[in-house]
PDB file of N, CA and C in Angstrom:
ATOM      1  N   UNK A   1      -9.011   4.216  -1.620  1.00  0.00           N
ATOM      2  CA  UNK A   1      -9.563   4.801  -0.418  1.00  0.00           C
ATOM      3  C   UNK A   1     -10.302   6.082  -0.784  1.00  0.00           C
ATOM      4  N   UNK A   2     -11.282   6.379  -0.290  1.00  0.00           N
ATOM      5  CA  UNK A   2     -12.112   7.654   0.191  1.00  0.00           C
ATOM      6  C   UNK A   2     -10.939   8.938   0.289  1.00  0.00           C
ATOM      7  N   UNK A   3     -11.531  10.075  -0.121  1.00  0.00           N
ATOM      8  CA  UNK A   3     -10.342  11.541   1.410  1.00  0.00           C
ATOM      9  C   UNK A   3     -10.981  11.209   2.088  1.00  0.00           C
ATOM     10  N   UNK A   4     -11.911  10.410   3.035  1.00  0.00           N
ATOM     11  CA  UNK A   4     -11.788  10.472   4.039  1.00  0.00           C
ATOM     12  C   UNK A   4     -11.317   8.844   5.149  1.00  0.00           C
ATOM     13  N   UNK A   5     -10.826   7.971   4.066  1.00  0.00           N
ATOM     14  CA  UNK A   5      -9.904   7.341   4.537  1.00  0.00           C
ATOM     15  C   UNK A   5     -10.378   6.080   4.173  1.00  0.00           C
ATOM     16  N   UNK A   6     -11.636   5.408   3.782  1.00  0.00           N
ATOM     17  CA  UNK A   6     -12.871   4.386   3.843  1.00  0.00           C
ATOM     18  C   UNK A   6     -12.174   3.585   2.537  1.00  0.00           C
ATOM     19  N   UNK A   7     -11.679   2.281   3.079  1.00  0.00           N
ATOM     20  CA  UNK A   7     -11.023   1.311   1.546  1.00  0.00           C
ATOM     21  C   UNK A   7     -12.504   0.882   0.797  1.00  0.00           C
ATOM     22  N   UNK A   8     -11.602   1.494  -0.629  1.00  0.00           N
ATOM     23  CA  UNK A   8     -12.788   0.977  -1.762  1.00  0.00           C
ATOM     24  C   UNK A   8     -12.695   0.018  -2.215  1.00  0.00           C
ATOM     25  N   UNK A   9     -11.828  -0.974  -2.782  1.00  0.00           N
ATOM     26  CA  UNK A   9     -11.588  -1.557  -3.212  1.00  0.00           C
ATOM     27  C   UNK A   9     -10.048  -2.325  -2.665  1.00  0.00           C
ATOM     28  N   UNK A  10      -9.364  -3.354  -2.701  1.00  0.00           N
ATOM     29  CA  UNK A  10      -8.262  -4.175  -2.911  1.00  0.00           C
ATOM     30  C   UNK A  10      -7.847  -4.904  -3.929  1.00  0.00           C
ATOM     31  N   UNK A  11      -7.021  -4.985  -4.292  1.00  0.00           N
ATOM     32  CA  UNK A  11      -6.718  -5.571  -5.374  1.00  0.00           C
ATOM     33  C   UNK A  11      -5.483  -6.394  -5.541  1.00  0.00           C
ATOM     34  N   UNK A  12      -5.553  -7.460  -6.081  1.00  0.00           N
ATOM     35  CA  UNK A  12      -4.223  -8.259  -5.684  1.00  0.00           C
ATOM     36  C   UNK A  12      -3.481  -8.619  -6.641  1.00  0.00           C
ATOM     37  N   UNK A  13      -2.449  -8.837  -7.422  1.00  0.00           N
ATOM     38  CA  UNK A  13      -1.723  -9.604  -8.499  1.00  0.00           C
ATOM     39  C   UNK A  13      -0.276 -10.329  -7.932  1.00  0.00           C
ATOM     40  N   UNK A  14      -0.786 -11.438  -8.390  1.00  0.00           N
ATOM     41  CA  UNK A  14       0.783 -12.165  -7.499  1.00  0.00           C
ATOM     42  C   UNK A  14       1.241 -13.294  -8.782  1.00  0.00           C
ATOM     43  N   UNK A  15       2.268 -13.334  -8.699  1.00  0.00           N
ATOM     44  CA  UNK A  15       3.562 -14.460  -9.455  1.00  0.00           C
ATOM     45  C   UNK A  15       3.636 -13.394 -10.876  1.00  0.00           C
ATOM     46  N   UNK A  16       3.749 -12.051 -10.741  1.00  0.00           N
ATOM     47  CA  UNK A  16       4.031 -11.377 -12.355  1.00  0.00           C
ATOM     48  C   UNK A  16       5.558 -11.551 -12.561  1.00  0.00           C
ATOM     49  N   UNK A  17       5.741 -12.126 -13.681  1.00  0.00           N
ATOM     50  CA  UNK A  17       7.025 -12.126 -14.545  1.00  0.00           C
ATOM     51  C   UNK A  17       7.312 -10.938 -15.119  1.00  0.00           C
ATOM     52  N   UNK A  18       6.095 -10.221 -15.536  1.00  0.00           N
ATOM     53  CA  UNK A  18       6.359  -9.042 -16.819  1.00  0.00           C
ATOM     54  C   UNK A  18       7.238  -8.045 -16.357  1.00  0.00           C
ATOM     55  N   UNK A  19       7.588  -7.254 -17.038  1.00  0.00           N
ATOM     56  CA  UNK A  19       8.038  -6.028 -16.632  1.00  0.00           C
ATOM     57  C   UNK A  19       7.191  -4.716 -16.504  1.00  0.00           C
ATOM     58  N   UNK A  20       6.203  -5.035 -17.717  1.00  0.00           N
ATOM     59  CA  UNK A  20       4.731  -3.770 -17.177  1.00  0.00           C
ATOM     60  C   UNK A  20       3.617  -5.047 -16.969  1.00  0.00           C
ATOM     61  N   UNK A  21       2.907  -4.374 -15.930  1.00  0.00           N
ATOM     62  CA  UNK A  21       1.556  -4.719 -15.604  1.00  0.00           C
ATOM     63  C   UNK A  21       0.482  -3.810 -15.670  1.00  0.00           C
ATOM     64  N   UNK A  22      -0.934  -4.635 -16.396  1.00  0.00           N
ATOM     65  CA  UNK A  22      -1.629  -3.956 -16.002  1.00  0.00           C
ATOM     66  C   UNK A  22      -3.146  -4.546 -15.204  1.00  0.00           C
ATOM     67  N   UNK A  23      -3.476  -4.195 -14.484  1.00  0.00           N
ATOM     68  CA  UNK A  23      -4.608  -5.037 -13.244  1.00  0.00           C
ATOM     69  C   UNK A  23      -5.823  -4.593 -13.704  1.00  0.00           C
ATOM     70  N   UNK A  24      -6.559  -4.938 -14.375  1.00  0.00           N
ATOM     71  CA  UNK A  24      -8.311  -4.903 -14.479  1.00  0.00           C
ATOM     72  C   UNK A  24      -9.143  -4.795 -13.414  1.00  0.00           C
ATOM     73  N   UNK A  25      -9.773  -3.424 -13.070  1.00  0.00           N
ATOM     74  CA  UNK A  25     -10.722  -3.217 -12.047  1.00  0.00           C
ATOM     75  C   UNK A  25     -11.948  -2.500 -13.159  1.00  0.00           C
ATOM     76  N   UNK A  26     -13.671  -3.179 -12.099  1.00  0.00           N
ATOM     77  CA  UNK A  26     -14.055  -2.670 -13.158  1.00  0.00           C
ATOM     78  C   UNK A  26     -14.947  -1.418 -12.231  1.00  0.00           C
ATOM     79  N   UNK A  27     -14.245  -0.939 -11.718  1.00  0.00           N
ATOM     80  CA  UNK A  27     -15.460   0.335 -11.045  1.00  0.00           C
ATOM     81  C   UNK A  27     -15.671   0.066  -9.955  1.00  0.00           C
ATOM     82  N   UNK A  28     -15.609  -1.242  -9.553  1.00  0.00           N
ATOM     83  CA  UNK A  28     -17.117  -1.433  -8.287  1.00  0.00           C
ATOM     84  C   UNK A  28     -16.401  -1.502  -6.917  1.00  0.00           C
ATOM     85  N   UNK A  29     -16.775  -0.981  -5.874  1.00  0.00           N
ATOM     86  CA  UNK A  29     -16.566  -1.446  -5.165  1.00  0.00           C
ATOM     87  C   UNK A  29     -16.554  -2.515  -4.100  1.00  0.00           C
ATOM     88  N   UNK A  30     -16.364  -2.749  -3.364  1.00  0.00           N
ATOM     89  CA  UNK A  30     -16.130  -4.671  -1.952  1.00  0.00           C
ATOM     90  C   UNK A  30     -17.921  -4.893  -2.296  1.00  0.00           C
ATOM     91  N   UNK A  31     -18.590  -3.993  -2.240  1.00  0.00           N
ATOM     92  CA  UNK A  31     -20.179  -4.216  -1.540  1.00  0.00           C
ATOM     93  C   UNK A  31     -20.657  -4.953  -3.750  1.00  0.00           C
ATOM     94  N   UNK A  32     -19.536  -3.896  -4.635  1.00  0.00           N
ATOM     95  CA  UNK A  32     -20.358  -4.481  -6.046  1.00  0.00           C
ATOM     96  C   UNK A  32     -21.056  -3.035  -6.436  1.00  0.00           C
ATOM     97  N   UNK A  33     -20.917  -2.394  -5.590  1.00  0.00           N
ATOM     98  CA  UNK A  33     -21.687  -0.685  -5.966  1.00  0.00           C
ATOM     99  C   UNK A  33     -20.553  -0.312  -7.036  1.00  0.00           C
ATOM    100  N   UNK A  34     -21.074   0.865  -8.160  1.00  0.00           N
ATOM    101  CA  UNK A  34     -19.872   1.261  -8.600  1.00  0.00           C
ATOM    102  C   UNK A  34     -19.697   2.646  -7.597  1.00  0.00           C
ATOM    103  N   UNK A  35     -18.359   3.169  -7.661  1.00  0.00           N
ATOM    104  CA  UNK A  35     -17.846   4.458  -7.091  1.00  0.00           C
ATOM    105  C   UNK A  35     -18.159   5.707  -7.665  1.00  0.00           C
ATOM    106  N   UNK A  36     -18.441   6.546  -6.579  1.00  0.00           N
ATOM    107  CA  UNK A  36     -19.066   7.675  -7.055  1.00  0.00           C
ATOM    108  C   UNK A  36     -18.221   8.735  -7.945  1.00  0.00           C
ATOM    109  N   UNK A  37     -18.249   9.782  -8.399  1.00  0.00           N
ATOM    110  CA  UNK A  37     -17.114  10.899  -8.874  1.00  0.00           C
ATOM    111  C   UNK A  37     -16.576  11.439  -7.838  1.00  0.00           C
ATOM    112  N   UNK A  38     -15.586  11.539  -8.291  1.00  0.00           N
ATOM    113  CA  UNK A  38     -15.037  12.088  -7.314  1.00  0.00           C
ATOM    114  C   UNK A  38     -13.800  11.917  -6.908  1.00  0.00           C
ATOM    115  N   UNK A  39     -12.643  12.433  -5.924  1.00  0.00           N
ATOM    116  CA  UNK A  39     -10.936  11.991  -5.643  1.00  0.00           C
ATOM    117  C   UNK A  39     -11.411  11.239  -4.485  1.00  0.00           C
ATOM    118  N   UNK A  40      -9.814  10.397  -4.983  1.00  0.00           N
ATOM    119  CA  UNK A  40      -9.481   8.773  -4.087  1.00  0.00           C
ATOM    120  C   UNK A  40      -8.327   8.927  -4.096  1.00  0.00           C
ATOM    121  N   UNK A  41      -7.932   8.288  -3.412  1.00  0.00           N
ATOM    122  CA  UNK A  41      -6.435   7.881  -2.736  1.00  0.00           C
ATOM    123  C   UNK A  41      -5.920   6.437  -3.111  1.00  0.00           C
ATOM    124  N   UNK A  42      -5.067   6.186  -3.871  1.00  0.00           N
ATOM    125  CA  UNK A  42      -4.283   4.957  -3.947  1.00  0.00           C
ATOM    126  C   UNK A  42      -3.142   4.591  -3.540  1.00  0.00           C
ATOM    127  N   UNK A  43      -2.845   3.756  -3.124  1.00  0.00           N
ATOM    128  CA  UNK A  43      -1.739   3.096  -2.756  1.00  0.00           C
ATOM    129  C   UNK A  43      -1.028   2.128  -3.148  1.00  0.00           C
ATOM    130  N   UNK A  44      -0.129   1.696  -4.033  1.00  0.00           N
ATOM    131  CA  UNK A  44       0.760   0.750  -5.069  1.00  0.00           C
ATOM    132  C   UNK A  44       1.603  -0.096  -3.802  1.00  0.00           C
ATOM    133  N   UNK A  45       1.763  -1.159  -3.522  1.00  0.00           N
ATOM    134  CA  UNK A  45       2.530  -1.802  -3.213  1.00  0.00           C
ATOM    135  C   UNK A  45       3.386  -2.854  -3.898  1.00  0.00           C
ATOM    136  N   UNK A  46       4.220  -2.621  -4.400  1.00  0.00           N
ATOM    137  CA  UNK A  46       5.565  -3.668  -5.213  1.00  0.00           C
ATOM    138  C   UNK A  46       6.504  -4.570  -3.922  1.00  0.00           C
ATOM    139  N   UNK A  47       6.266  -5.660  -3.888  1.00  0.00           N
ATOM    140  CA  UNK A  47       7.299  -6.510  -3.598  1.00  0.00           C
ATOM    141  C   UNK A  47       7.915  -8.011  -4.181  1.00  0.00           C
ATOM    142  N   UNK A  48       9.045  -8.334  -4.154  1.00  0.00           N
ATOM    143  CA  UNK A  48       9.068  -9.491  -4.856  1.00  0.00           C
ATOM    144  C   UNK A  48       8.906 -10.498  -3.459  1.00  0.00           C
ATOM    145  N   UNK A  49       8.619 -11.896  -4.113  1.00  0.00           N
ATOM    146  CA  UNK A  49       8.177 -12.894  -3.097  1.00  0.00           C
ATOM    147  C   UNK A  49       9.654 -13.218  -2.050  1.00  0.00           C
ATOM    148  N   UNK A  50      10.567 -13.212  -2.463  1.00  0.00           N
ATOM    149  CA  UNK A  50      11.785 -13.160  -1.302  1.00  0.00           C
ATOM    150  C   UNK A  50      12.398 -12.114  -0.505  1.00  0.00           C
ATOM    151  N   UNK A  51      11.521 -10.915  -0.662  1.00  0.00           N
ATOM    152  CA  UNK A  51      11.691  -9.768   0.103  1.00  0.00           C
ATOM    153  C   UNK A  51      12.386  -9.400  -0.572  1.00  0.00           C
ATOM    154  N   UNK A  52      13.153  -9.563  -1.308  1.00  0.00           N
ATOM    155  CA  UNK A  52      14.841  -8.267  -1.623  1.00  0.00           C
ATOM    156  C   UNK A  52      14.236  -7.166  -2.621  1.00  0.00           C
ATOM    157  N   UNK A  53      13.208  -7.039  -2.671  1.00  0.00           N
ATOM    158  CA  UNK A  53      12.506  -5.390  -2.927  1.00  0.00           C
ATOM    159  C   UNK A  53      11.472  -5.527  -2.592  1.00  0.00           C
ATOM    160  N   UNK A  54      11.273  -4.096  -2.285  1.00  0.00           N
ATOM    161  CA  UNK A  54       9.755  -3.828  -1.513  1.00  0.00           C
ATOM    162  C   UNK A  54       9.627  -2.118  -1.844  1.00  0.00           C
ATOM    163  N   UNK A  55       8.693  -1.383  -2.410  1.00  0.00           N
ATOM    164  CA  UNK A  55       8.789  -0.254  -2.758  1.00  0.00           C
ATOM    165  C   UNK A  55       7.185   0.062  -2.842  1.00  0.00           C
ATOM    166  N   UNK A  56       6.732   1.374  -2.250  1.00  0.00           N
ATOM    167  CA  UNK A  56       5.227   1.473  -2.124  1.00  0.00           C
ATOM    168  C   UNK A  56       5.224   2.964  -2.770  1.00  0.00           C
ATOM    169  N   UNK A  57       3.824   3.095  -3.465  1.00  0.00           N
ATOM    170  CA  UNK A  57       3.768   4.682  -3.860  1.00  0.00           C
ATOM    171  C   UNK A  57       2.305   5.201  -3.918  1.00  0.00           C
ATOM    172  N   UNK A  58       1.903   6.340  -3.054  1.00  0.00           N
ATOM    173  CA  UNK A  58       0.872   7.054  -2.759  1.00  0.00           C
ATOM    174  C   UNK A  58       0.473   8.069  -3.321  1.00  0.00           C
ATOM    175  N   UNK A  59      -0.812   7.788  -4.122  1.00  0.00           N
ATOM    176  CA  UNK A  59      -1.236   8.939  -4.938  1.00  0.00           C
ATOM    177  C   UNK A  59      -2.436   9.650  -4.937  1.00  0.00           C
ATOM    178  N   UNK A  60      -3.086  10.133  -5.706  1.00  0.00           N
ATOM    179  CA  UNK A  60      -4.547  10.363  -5.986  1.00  0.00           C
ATOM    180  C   UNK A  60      -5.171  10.420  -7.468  1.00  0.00           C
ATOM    181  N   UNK A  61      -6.459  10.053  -7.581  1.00  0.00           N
ATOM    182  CA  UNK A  61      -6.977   9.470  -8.769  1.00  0.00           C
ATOM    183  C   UNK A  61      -8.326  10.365  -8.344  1.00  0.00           C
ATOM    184  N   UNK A  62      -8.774  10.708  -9.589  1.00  0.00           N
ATOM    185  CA  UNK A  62     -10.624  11.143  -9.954  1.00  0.00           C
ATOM    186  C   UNK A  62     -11.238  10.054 -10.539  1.00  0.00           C
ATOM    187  N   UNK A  63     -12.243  10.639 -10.669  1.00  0.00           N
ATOM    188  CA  UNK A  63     -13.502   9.415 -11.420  1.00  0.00           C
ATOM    189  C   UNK A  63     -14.312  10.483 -11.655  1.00  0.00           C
ATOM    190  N   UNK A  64     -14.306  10.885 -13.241  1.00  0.00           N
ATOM    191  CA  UNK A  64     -15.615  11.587 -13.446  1.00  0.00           C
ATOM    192  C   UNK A  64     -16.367  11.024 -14.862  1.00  0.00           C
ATOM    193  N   UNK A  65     -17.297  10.869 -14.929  1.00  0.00           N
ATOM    194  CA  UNK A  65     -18.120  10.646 -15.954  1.00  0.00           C
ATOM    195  C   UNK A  65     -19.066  11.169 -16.811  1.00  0.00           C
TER     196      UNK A  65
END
């Protein structure tokens, strides 16, 4: 997300076995633009497929080049 709230991107990974993951994004955003410099807002969502965990974590990220 934007600071000012605007989703950049989504991203999905489903059926992971591993214990670390890591998800390949390459820059761009929904439209295919890449993202400008600048702070963003992320949001992690962890759940397993039968509900018995569910754990979310909110952060912030730069982009400078």
């Amino acid at each position: 997300y934007t600071v000012s709230g605007r989703l950049i991107k989504e991203l999905n990974q489903n059926n992971i076995t591993d214990n670390f993951v890591k998800i390949d994004w390459d820059g761009r955003d929904d439209d295919g633009d890449n993202i400008a410099n600048g702070t963003y807002i992320y949001k992690l969502l962890v759940k397993t497929q039968d509900g018995s965990f569910n754990e979310s974590s909110v952060g912030k990220i730069a982009k400078l080049k």
